[in-house]
Protein backbone atom coordinates (compact mmCIF):
# COMPACT_ATOMS: atom_id res chain seq x y z
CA UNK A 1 14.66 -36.40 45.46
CA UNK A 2 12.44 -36.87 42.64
CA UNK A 3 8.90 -38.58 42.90
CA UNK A 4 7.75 -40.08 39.54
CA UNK A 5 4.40 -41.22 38.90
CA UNK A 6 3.57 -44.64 37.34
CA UNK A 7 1.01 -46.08 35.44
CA UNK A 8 -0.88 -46.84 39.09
CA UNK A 9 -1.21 -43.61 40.95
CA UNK A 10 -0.16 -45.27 44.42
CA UNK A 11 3.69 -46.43 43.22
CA UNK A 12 6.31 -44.44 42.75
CA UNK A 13 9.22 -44.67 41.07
CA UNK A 14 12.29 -42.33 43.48
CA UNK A 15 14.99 -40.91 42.19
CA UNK A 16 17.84 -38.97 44.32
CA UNK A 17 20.04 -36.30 43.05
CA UNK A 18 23.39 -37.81 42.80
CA UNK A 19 26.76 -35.67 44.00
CA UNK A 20 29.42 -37.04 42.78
CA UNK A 21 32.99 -36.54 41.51
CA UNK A 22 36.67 -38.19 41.16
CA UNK A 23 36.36 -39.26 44.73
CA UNK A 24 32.78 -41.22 44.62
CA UNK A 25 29.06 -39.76 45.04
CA UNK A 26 27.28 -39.02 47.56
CA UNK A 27 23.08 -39.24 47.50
CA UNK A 28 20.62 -38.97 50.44
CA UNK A 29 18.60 -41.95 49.88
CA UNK A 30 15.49 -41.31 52.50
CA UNK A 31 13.80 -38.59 54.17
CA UNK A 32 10.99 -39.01 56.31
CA UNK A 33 9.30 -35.19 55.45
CA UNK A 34 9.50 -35.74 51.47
CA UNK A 35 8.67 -39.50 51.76
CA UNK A 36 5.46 -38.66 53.79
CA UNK A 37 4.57 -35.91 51.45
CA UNK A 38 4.61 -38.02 47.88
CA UNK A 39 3.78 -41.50 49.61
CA UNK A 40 1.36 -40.98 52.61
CA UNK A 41 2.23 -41.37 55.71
CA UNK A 42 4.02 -44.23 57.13
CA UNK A 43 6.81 -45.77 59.53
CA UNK A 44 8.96 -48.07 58.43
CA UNK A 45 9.44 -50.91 61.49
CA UNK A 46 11.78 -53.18 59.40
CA UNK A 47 14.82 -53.08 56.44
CA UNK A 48 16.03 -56.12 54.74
CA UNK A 49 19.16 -57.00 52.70
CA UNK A 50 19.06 -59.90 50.26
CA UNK A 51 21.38 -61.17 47.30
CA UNK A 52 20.46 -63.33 44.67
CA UNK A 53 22.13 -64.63 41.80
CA UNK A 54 21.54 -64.32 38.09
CA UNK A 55 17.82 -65.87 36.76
CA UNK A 56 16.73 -65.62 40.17
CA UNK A 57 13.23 -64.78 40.51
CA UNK A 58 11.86 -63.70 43.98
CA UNK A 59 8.35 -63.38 44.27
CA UNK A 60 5.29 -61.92 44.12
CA UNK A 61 4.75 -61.88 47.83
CA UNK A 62 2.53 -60.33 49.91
CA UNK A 63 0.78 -60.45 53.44
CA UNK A 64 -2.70 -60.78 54.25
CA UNK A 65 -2.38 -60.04 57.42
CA UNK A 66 0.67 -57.21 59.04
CA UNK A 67 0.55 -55.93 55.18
CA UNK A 68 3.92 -54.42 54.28
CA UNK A 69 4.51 -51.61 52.07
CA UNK A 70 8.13 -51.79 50.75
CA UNK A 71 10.44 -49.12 49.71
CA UNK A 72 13.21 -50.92 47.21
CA UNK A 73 16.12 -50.18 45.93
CA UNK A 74 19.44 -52.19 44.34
CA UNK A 75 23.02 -51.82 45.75
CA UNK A 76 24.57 -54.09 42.94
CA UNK A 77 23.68 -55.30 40.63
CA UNK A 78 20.16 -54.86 38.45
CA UNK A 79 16.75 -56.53 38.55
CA UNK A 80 13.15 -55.94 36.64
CA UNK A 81 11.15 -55.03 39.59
CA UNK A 82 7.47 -55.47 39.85
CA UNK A 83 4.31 -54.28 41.95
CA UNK A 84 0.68 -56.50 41.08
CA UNK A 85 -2.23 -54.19 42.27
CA UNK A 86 -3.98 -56.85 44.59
CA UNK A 87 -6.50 -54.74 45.80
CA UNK A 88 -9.96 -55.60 44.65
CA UNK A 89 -11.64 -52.15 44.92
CA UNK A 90 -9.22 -50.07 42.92
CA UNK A 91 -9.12 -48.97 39.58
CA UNK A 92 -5.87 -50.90 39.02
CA UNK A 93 -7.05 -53.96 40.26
CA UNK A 94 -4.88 -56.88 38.89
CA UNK A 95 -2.40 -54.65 36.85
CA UNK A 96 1.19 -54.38 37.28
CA UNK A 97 4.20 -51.80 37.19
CA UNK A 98 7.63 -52.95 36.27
CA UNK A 99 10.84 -51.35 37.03
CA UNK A 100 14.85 -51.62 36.57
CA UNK A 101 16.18 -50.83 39.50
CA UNK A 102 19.78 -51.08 39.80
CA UNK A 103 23.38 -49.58 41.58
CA UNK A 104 23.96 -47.63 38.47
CA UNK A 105 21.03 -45.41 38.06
CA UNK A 106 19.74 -45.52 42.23
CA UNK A 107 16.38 -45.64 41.81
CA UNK A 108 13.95 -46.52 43.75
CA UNK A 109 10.70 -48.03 44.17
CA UNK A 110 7.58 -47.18 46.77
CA UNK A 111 5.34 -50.39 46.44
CA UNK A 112 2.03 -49.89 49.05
CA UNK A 113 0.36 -52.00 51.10
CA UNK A 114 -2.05 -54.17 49.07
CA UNK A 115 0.41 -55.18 46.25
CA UNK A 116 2.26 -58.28 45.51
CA UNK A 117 6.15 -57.64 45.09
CA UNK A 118 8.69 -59.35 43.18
CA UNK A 119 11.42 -58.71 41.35
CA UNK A 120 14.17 -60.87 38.76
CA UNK A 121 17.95 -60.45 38.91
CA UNK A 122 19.31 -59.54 35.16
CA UNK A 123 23.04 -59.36 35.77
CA UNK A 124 25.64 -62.03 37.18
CA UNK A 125 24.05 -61.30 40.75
CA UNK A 126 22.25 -58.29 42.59
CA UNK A 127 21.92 -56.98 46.51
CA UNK A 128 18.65 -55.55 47.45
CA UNK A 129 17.57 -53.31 49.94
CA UNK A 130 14.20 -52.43 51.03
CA UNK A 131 12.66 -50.93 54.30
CA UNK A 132 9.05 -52.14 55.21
CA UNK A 133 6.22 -50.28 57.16
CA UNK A 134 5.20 -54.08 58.83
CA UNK A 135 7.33 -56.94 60.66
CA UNK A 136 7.79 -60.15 58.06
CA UNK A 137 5.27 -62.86 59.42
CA UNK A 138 5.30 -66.08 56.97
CA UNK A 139 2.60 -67.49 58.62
CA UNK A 140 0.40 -65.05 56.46
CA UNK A 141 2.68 -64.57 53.40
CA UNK A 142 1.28 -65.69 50.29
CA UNK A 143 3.16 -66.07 46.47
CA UNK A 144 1.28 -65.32 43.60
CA UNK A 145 1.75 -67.20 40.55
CA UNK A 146 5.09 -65.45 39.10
CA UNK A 147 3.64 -66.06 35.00
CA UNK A 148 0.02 -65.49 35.57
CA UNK A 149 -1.72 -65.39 32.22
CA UNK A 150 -4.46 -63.05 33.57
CA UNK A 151 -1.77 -60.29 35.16
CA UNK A 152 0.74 -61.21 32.10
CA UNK A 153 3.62 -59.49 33.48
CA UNK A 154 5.97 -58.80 30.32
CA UNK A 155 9.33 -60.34 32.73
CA UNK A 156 12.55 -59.61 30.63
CA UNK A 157 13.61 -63.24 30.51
CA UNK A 158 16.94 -63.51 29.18
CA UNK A 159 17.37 -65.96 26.63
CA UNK A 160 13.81 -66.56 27.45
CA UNK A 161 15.23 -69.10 30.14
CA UNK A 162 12.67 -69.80 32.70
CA UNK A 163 13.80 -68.04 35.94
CA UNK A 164 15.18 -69.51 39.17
CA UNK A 165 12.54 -69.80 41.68
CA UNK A 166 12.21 -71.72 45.44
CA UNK A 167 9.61 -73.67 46.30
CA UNK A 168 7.38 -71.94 47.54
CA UNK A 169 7.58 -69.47 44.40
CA UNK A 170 7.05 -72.58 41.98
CA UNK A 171 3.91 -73.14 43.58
CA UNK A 172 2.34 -69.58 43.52
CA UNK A 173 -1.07 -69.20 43.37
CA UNK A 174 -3.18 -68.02 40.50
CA UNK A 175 -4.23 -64.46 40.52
CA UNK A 176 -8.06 -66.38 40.12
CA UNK A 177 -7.83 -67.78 43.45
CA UNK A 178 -5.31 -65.87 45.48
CA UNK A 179 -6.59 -63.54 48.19
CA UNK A 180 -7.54 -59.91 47.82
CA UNK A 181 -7.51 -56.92 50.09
C-alpha cells in the first residue's frame, strides 16, 4: 500500500497495489502493521456500509464526545470526499481536503479524530465503506454547515444543482459557532 500525504499532514490519501488479470483483481485493502506505521496508532471498534444515490450529500459529521477517526473507501460508485480540520490548536484549523474516492481507482481515505467528514455521490449511486476507531453515538454527533462560506469547500456540484441532504444536514451549523476540539 501506498500512503500519500495531503495538504494537512494528519490525512492520508491510501492507495493499494492492485493484482489483477482476465479473471478479476485482487488488493489487500488493510493491514494493521502499515496502517499503524503511516496513521498512528489505533483500533478500529466499528465498520459501516452505506449507499446513497446520485446528488446525495452526507455530511460533515463529527463527535464531540467518543470522536471517530474514519478510514473510507467506495465499493461503487464515486463521491468527492471531504475532511474539515476542526481542531482549534492546529495549523490547519478550519481547512479542508477533498478527495474522489471511487470502485475504479480503490483509494482510500484516513480522516483523524478531530475532523468533520462528509462526502457527495457524483455518479447514478455509490456504496461506502469505512471502519471507525469509536462506536457511533448520535447523542453527541454534530453536522457542520455543508456550504460554509468561511471553510468554502470547492464541492463538485454537478450542474451546480444543490445537493440532496436530510434534515439534520440542512440544518448544519456554521463553522462560527460549531464546537471545536
Amino acid at each position: 500500500m501506498k500512503f500519500i500525504e495531503t495538504f494537512i499532514p494528519d490525512v492520508k490519501i491510501i492507495e493499494p497495489q492492485v493484482f489483477g488479470d482476465e479473471r478479476g483483481f485482487f488488493m489487500e485493502t488493510f493491514r494493521t502493521e502499515l496502517f499503524n506505521q503511516h496513521c498512528g496508532e489505533r483500533i478500529f471498534v466499528q465498520e459501516n456500509h452505506s449507499k446513497s444515490s446520485h446528488g446525495i450529500l452526507r455530511g460533515l459529521h463529527y463527535q464531540t464526545e467518543n470522536t471517530q477517526g474514519k478510514l473510507v473507501r467506495v465499493t461503487s460508485g464515486e463521491v468527492f470526499d471531504v475532511a474539515v480540520d476542526m481542531r482549534k490548536d492546529s495549523k490547519t484549523f478550519g481547512q479542508w481536503v477533498g478527495v474522489l474516492l471511487s470502485a475504479e481507482n480503490k483509494r482510500q481515505l484516513w480522516v483523524p479524530e478531530g475532523f468533520a467528514h462528509g462526502f457527495y455521490v457524483i455518479t447514478a449511486e455509490a456504496e461506502f465503506v469505512y471502519k471507525c476507531t469509536d462506536i457511533y453515538n448520535p447523542s453527541v454527533e454534530v453536522s457542520l454547515k455543508w456550504n460554509d462560506p468561511t471553510v468554502n469547500i470547492q464541492w463538485p456540484l454537478v450542474d451546480d444543482k444543490p445537493p440532496l441532504l436530510s434534515a439534520k444536514d440542512e440544518s448544519g451549523l456554521a463553522f462560527a459557532d460549531a464546537p471545536t476540539f
